[in-house]
Protein backbone atom coordinates (compact mmCIF):
# COMPACT_ATOMS: atom_id res chain seq x y z
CA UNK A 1 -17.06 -8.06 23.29
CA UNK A 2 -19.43 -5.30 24.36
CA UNK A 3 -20.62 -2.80 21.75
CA UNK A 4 -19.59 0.39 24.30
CA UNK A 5 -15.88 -0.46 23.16
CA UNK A 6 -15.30 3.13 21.20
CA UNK A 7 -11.93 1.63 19.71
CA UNK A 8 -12.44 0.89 16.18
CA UNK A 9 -10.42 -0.77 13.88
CA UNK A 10 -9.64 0.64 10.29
CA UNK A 11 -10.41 -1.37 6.88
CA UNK A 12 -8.46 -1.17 3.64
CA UNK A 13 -9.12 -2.49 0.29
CA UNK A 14 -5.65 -3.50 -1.03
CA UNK A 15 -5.73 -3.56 -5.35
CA UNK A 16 -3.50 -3.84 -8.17
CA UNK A 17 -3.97 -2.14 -11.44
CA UNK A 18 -3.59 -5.23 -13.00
CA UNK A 19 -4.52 -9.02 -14.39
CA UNK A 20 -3.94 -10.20 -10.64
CA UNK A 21 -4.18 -9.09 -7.01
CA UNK A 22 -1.37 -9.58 -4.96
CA UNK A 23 -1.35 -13.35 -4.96
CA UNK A 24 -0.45 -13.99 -8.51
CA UNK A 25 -2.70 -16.91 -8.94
CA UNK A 26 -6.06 -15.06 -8.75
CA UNK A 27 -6.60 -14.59 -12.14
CA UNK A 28 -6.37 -18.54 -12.64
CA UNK A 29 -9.49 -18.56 -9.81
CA UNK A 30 -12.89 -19.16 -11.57
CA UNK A 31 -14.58 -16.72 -9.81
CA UNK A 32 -12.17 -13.97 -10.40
CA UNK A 33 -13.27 -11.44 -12.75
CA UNK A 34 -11.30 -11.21 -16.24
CA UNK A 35 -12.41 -7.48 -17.16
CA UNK A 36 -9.65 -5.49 -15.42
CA UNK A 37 -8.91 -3.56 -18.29
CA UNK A 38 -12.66 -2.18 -18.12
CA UNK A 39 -13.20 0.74 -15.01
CA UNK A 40 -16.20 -0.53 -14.16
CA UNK A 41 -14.08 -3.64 -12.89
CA UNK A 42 -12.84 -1.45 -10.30
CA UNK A 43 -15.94 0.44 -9.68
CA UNK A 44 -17.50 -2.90 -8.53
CA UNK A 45 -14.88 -3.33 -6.08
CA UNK A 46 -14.95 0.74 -4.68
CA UNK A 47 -18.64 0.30 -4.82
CA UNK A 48 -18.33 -2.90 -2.54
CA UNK A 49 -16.10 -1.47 -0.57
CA UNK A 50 -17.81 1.33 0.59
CA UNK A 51 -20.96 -0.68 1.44
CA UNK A 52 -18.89 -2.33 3.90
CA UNK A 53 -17.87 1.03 5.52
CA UNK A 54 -13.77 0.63 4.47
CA UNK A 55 -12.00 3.77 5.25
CA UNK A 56 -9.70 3.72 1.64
CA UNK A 57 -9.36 1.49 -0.73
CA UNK A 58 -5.11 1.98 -2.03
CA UNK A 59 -3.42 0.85 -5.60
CA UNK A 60 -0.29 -0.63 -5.57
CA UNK A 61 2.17 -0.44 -8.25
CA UNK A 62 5.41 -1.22 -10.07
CA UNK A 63 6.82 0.85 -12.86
CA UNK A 64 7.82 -2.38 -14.83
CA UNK A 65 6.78 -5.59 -15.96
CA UNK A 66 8.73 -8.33 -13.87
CA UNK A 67 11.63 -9.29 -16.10
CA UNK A 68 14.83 -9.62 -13.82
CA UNK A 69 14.09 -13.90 -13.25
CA UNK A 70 16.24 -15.13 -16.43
CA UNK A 71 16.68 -10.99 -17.87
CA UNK A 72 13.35 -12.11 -19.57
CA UNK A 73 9.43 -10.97 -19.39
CA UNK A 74 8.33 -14.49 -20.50
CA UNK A 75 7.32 -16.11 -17.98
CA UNK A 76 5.68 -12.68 -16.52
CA UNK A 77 3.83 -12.71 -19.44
CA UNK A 78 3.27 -16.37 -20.08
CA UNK A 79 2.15 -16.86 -16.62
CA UNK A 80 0.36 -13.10 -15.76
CA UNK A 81 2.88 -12.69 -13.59
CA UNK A 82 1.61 -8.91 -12.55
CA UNK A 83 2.24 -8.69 -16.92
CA UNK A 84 -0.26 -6.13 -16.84
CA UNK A 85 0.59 -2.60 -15.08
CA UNK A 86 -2.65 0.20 -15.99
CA UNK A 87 -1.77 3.57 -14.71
CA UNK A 88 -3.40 3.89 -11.20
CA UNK A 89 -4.75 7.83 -11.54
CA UNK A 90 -7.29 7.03 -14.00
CA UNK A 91 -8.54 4.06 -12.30
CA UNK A 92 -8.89 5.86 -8.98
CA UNK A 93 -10.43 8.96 -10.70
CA UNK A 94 -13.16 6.64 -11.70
CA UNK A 95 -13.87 4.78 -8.19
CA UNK A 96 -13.89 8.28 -6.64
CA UNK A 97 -16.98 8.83 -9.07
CA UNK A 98 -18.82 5.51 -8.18
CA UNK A 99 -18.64 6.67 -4.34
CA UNK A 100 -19.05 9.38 -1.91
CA UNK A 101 -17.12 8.44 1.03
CA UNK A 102 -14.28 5.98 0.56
CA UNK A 103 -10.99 7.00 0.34
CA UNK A 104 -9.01 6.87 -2.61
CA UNK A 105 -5.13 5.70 -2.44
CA UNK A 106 -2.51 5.33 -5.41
CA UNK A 107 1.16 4.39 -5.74
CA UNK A 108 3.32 7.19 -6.69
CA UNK A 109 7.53 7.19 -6.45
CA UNK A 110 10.02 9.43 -5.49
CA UNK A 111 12.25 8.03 -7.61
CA UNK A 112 11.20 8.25 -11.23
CA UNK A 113 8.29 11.48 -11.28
CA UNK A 114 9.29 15.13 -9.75
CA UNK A 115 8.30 16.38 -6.74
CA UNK A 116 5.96 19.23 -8.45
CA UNK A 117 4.64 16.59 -10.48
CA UNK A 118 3.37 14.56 -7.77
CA UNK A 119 2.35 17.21 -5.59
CA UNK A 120 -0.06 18.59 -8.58
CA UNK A 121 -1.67 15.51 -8.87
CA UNK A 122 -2.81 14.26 -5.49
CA UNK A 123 -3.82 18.06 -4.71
CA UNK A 124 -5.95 17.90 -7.45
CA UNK A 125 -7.50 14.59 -6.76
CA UNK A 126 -8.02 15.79 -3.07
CA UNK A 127 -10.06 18.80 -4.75
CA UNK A 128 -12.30 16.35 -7.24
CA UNK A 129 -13.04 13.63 -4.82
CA UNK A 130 -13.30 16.11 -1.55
CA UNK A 131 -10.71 15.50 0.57
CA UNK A 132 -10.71 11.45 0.23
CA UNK A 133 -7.13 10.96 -1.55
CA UNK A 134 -4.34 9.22 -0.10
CA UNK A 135 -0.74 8.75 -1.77
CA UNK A 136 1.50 5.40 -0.81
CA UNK A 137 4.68 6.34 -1.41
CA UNK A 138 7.60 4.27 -2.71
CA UNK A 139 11.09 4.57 -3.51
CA UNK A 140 10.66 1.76 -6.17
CA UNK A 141 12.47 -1.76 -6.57
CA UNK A 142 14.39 -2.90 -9.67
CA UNK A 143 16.60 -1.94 -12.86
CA UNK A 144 13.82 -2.63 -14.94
CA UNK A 145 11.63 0.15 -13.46
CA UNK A 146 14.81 2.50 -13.97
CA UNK A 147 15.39 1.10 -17.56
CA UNK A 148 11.93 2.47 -18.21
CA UNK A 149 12.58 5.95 -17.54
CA UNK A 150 16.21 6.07 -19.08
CA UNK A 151 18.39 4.72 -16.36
CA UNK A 152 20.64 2.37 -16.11
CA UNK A 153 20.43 1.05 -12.80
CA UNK A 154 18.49 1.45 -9.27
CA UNK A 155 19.63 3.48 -7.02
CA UNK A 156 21.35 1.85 -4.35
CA UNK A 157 18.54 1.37 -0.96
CA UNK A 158 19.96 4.07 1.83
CA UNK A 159 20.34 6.13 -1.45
CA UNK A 160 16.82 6.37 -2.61
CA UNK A 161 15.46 6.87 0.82
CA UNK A 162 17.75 9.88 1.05
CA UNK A 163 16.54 11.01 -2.40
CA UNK A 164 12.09 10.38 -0.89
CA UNK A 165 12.88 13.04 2.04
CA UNK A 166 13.73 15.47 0.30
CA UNK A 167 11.04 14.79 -1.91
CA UNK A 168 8.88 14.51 0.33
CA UNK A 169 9.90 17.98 1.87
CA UNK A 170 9.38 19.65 -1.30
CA UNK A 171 5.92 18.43 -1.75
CA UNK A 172 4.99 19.32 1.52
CA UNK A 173 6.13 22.67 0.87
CA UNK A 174 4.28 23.03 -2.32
CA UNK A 175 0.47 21.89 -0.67
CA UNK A 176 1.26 24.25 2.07
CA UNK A 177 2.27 27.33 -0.43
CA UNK A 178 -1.35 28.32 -0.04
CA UNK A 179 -2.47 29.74 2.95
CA UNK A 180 -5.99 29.18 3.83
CA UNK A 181 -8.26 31.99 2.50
CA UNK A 182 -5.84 32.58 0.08
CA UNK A 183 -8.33 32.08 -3.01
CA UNK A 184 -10.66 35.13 -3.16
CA UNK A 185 -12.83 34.95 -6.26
CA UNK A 186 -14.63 38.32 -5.33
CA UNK A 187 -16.37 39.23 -8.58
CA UNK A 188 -17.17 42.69 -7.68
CA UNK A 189 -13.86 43.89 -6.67
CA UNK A 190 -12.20 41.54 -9.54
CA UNK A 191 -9.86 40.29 -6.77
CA UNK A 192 -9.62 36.32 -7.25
CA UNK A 193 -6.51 35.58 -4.79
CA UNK A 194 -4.35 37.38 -1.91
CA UNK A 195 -1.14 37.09 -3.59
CA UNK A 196 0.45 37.58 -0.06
CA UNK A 197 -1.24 34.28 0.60
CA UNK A 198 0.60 32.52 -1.89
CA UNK A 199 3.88 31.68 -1.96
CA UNK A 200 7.27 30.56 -3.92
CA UNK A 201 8.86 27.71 -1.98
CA UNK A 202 12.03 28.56 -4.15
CA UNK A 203 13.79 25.03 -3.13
CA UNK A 204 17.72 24.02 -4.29
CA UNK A 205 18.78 20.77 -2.91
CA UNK A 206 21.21 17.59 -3.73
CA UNK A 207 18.50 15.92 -5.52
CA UNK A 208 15.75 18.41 -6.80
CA UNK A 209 15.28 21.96 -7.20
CA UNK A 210 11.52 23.82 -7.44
CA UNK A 211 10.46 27.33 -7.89
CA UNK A 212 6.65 27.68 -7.59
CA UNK A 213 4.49 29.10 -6.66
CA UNK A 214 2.67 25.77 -6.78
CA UNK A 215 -0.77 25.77 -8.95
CA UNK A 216 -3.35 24.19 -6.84
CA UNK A 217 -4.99 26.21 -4.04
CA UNK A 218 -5.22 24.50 -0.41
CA UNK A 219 -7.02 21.40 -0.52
CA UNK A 220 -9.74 19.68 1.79
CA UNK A 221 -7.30 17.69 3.85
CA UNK A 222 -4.34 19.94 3.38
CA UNK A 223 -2.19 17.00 2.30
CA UNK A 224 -3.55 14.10 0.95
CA UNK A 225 -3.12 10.87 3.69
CA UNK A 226 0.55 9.53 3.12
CA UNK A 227 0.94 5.66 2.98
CA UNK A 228 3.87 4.21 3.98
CA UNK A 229 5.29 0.52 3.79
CA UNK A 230 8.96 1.13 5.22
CA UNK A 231 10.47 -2.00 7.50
CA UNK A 232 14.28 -1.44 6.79
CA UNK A 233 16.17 0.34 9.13
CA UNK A 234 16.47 3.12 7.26
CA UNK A 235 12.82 2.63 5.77
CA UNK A 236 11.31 2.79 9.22
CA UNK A 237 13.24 6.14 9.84
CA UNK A 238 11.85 7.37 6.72
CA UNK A 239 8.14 6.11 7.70
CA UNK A 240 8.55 7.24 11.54
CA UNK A 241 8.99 10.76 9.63
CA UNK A 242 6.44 11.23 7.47
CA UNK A 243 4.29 8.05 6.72
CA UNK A 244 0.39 8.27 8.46
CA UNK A 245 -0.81 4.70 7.55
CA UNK A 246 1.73 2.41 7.92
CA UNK A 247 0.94 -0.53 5.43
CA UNK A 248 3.38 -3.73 6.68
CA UNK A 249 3.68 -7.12 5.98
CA UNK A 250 4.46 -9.09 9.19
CA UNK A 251 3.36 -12.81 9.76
CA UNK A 252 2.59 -12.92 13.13
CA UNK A 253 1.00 -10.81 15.56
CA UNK A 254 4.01 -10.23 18.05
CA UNK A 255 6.22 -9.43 15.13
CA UNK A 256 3.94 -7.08 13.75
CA UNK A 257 2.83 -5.19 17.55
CA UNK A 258 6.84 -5.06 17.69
CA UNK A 259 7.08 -3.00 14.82
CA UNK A 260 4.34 -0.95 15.88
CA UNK A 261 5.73 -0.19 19.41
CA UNK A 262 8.92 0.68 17.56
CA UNK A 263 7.38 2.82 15.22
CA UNK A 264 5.44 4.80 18.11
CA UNK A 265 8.96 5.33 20.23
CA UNK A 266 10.53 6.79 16.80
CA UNK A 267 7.48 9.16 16.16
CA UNK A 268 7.66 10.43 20.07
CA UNK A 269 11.48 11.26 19.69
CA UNK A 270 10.48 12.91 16.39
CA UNK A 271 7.63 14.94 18.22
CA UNK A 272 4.90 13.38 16.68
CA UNK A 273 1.62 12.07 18.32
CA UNK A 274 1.89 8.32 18.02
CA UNK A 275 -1.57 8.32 18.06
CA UNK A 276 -2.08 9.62 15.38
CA UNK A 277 -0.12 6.99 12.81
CA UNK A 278 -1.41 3.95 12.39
CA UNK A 279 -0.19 0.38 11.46
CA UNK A 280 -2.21 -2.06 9.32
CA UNK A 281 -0.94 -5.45 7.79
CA UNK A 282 -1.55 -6.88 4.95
CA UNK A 283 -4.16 -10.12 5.46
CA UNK A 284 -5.63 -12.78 3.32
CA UNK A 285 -9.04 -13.55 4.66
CA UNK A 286 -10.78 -17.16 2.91
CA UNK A 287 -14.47 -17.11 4.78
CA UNK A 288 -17.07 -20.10 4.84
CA UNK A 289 -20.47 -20.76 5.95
CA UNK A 290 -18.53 -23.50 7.72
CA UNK A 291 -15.16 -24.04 8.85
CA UNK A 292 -15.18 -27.25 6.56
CA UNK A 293 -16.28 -24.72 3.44
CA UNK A 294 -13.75 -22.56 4.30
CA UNK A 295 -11.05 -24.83 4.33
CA UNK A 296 -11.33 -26.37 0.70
CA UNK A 297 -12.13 -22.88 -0.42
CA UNK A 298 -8.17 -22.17 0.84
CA UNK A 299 -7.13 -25.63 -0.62
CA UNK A 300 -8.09 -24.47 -3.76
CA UNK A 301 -7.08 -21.56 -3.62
CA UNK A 302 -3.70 -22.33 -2.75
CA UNK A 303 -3.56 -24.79 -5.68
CA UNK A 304 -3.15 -21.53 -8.18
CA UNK A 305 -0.09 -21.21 -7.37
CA UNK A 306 2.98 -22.17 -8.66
CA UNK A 307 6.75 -21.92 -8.32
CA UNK A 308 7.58 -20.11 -11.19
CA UNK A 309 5.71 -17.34 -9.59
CA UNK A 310 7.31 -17.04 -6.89
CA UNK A 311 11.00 -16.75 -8.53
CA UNK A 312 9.87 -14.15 -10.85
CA UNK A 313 8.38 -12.06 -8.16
CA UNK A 314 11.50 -12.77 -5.86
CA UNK A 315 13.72 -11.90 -8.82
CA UNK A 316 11.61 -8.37 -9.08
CA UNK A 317 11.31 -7.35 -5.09
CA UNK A 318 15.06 -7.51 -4.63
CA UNK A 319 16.62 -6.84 -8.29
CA UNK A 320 18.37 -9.64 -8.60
CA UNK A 321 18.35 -12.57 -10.88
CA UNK A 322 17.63 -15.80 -9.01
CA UNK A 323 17.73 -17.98 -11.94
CA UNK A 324 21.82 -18.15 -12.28
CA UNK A 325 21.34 -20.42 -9.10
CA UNK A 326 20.31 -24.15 -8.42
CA UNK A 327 17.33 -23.83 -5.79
CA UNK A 328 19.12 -25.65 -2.98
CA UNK A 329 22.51 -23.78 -3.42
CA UNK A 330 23.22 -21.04 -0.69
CA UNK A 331 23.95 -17.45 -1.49
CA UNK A 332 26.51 -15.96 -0.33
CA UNK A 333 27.21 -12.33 1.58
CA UNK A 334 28.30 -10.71 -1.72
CA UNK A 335 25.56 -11.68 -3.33
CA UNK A 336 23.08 -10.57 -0.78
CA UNK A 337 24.74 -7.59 -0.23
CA UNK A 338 23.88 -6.61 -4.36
CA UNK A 339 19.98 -7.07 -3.77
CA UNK A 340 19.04 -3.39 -3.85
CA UNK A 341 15.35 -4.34 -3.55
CA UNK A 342 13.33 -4.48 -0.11
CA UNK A 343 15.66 -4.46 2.33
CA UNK A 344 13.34 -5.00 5.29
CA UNK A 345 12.40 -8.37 3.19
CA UNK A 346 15.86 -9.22 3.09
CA UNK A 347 16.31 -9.68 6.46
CA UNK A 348 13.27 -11.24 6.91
CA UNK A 349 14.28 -14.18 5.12
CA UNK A 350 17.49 -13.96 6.86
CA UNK A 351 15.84 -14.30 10.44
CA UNK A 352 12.88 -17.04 9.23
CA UNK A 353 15.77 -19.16 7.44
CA UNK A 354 18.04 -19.41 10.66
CA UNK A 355 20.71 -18.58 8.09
CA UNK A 356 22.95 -15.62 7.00
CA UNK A 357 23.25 -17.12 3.97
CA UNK A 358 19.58 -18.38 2.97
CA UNK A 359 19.21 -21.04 -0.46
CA UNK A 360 16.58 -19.90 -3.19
CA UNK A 361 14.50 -22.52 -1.39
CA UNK A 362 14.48 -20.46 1.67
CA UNK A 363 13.76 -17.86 -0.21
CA UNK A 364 10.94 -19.16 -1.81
CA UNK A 365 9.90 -20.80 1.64
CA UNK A 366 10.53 -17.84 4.26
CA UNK A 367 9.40 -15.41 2.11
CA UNK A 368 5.87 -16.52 0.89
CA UNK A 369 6.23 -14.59 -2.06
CA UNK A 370 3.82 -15.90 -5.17
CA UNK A 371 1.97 -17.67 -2.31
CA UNK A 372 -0.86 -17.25 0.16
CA UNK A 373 1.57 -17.65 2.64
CA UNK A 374 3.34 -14.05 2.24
CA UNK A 375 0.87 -12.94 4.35
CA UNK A 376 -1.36 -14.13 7.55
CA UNK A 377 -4.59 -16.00 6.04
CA UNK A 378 -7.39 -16.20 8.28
CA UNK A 379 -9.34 -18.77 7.54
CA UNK A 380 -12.69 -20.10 8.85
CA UNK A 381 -16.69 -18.81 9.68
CA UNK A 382 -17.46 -15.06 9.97
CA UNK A 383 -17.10 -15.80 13.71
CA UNK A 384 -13.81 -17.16 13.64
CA UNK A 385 -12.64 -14.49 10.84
CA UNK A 386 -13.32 -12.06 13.68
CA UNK A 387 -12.12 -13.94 16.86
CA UNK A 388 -8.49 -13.44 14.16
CA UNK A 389 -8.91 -10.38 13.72
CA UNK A 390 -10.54 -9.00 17.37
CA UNK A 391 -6.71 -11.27 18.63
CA UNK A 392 -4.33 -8.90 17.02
CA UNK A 393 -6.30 -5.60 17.10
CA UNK A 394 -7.14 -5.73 20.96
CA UNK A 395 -3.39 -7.26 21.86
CA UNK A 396 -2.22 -3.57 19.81
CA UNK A 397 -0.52 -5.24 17.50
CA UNK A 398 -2.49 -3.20 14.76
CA UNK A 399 -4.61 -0.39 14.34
CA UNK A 400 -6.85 -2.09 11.42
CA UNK A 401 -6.50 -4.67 8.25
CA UNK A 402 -5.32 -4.06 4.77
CA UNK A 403 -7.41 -6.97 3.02
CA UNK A 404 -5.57 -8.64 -0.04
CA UNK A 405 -7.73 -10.62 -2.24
CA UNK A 406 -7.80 -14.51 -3.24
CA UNK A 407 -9.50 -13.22 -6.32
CA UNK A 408 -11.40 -10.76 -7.55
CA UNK A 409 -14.42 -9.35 -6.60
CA UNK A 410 -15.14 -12.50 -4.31
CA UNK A 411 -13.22 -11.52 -1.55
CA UNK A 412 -14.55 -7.87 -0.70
CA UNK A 413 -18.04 -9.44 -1.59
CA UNK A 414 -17.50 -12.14 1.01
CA UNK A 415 -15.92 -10.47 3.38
CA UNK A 416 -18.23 -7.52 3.49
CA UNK A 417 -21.31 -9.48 3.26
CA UNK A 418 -20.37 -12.02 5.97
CA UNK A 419 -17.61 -10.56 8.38
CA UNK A 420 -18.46 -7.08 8.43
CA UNK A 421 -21.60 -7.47 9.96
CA UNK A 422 -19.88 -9.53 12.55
CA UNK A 423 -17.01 -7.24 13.54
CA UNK A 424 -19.82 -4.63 13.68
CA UNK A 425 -21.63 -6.36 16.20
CA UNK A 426 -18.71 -6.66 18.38
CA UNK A 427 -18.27 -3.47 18.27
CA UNK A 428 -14.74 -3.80 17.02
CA UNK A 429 -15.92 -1.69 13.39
CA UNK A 430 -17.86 1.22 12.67
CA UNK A 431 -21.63 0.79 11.21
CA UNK A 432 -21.28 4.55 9.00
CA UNK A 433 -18.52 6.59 7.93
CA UNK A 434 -17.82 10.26 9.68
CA UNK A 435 -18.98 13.27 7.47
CA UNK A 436 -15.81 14.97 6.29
CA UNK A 437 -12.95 14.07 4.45
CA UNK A 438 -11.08 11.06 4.67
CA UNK A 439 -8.49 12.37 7.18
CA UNK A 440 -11.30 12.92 9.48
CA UNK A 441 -12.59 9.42 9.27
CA UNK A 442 -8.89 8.54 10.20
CA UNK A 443 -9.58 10.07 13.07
CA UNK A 444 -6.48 12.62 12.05
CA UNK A 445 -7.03 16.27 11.80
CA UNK A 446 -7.09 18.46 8.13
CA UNK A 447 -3.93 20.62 7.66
């Protein structure tokens, strides 16, 4: 591929505030580093991550320990089953401090904070890291995560996404409350803001209500960079509407560039540029010197996991208990129609099985989940790492990679080290970030 090509794929760093990455069974790895509880354990990784030019790095989260499987938290913690759940603001405070550039993204949901809340927060992280912070937001999963804020129950799906736009319209309204040039700070005249500049949003809806006038003055970026991981129906609505970097999980290219080309017809109709949202998957990437190397590194790797794993994390992502049934038993419509968790993941496992009504086995098997087969692993030499990658970016399925790790730091090291440099030379990824904030190196214009 010649180096003239100007498109550019984007990189994300995909963490967990937590014992594990994604896969589960990276904490068992001997290579993975056991200090997560110490910042400088994420530090490393921002640090890394920067040296190989990656536009953010983003936190997930959950707002509960996985406890559904069995109405228990043993095996979570037994097992680190994601038992360990750090609050994600701190933690990205701290890699915004070991860096200058990379951008800076964190879980937040529009279920169980207020929209004020929320909107204070990422304003003021814009302000302290300069215009590098990025919010994912989520409606959130499970009863356990409502039990934890005084709840009973989860909202029901279509519900909570109902409950996130109107959220979301309220923070929007609060980051935008100050004009620019609305902070003065003219000592001589003692005039520090135009107060005609500043504004009460005073908003009264179904689900939330907020005064103002909001506290933070205009940031950097405007509004912080909103991720999005919506593939429901109603979830791609929501993300056509105001997501920016969609974050999806799709195991094969076609299925993923279908999504995309979706996507882009639902932001036209909604009068947005489609150009300017993009779509990265989530990836596993196991690298070698050799394509022999590479392949027991991935046979070990896969080892780590186990199927307890899997049924407590499938019991968490769709709030429902998958231990009343025997693994080859199917479920049936009324049961599948109680899951109130991902509904996007639901049908999913629907299509993959070939059945309506899927066993816990196809569960387990369609959806990957506690396995390195959730997502696409790309497996081999630096060369054939890219030859992956350079396949689904050029065909547009993607806009860029969100790279989950096999353990921790290893796979950022590797893969910045060793494919990078490679994708560089192709031409297919930059060689220096963009001065500016982190909406500019998006290529997406400050508000």
């Amino acid at each position: 591929m010649s180096s003239e090509n100007k498109k550019e794929m984007l990189l994300v760093g995909f963490l967990q505030a937590s014992n594990c990455s994604n896969y589960t069974g990276s904490w068992r790895h001997p290579e993975t580093d056991s200090n997560f509880l110490d910042l400088a354990f994420y530090q490393n990784i921002a640090t890394t991550l920067e040296r190989g030019k990656f536009h953010l790095a983003f936190i997930d989260d959950r707002l509960a320990m996985p406890s559904r499987f069995g109405n228990t938290h043993k095996d979570a913690v037994e097992l680190g089953i994601r038992a360990v759940k750090l609050d994600v603001v701190p933690i990205i405070t701290a890699m915004g401090l070991a860096t200058s550039n990379l951008g800076l993204g964190a879980t937040y949901s529009t279920t169980y904070y207020s929209p004020f809340h929320v909107a204070r927060l990422f304003a003021s992280i814009d302000h302290f890291t300069q215009g590098r912070s990025a919010w994912n937001v989520v409606t959130s999963l499970n009863d356990s995560e409502a039990q934890n804020f005084g709840v009973s129950e989860h909202l029901a799906h279509d519900a909570r996404y109902d409950s996130a736009d109107e959220f979301m319209s309220v923070v929007c309204s609060l980051w935008d409350s100050w004009e620019h040039g609305a902070m003065v700070a003219d000592k001589d005249s003692g005039q520090f803001a135009d107060s005609t500049k500043v504004h009460r949003i005073d908003h009264s809806g179904p689900y939330f209500q907020s005064q103002g006038a909001f506290t933070v003055p205009h940031t950097p970026q405007g509004h912080p960079v909103i991720i999005q991981a919506g593939q429901s129906e109603r979830g791609r609505k929501f993300a056509a509407r105001w997501g920016e970097l969609l974050f999806v999980i799709y195991p094969t290219a076609d299925g993923c560039r279908a999504y995309r080309q979706n996507l882009r017809q639902q932001n036209e109709e909604l009068g947005r540029d489609p150009d300017s949202v993009k779509v990265a998957p989530a990836v596993y990437v196991v690298v070698g010197e050799s394509e022999e190397i590479a392949q027991e590194k991935l046979a070990f790797i896969n080892s780590l996991a186990n199927q307890t794993d899997s049924l407590v994390l499938l019991s968490e992502v769709f709030n429902y208990d998958f231990a009343q049934h025997p693994t080859h038993e199917p479920l049936s419509d009324e049961i599948l129609e109680s899951m109130t968790g991902l509904r996007g993941f639901l049908d999913r496992v629907i299509e993959l099985s070939g059945t309506k009504n899927p066993s816990v086995d196809d569960f387990i098997r369609c959806s990957g989940r506690g396995t390195l087969s959730e997502l696409p692993v790309f497996t081999g030499t630096p060369q054939q790492i890219a030859d992956q990658m350079e396949s689904w970016f050029l065909t547009e399925s993607c806009d860029g990679f969100v790279l989950a790790a096999t353990h921790m730091p290893g796979t950022y090291v590797d893969f910045v080290e060793m494919v990078v440099p490679e994708l560089q030379h192709r031409g297919l990824f930059r060689k220096d970030y963009v001065s500016g904030t982190l909406r500019e190196n998006l290529g997406m214009p400050n508000l």
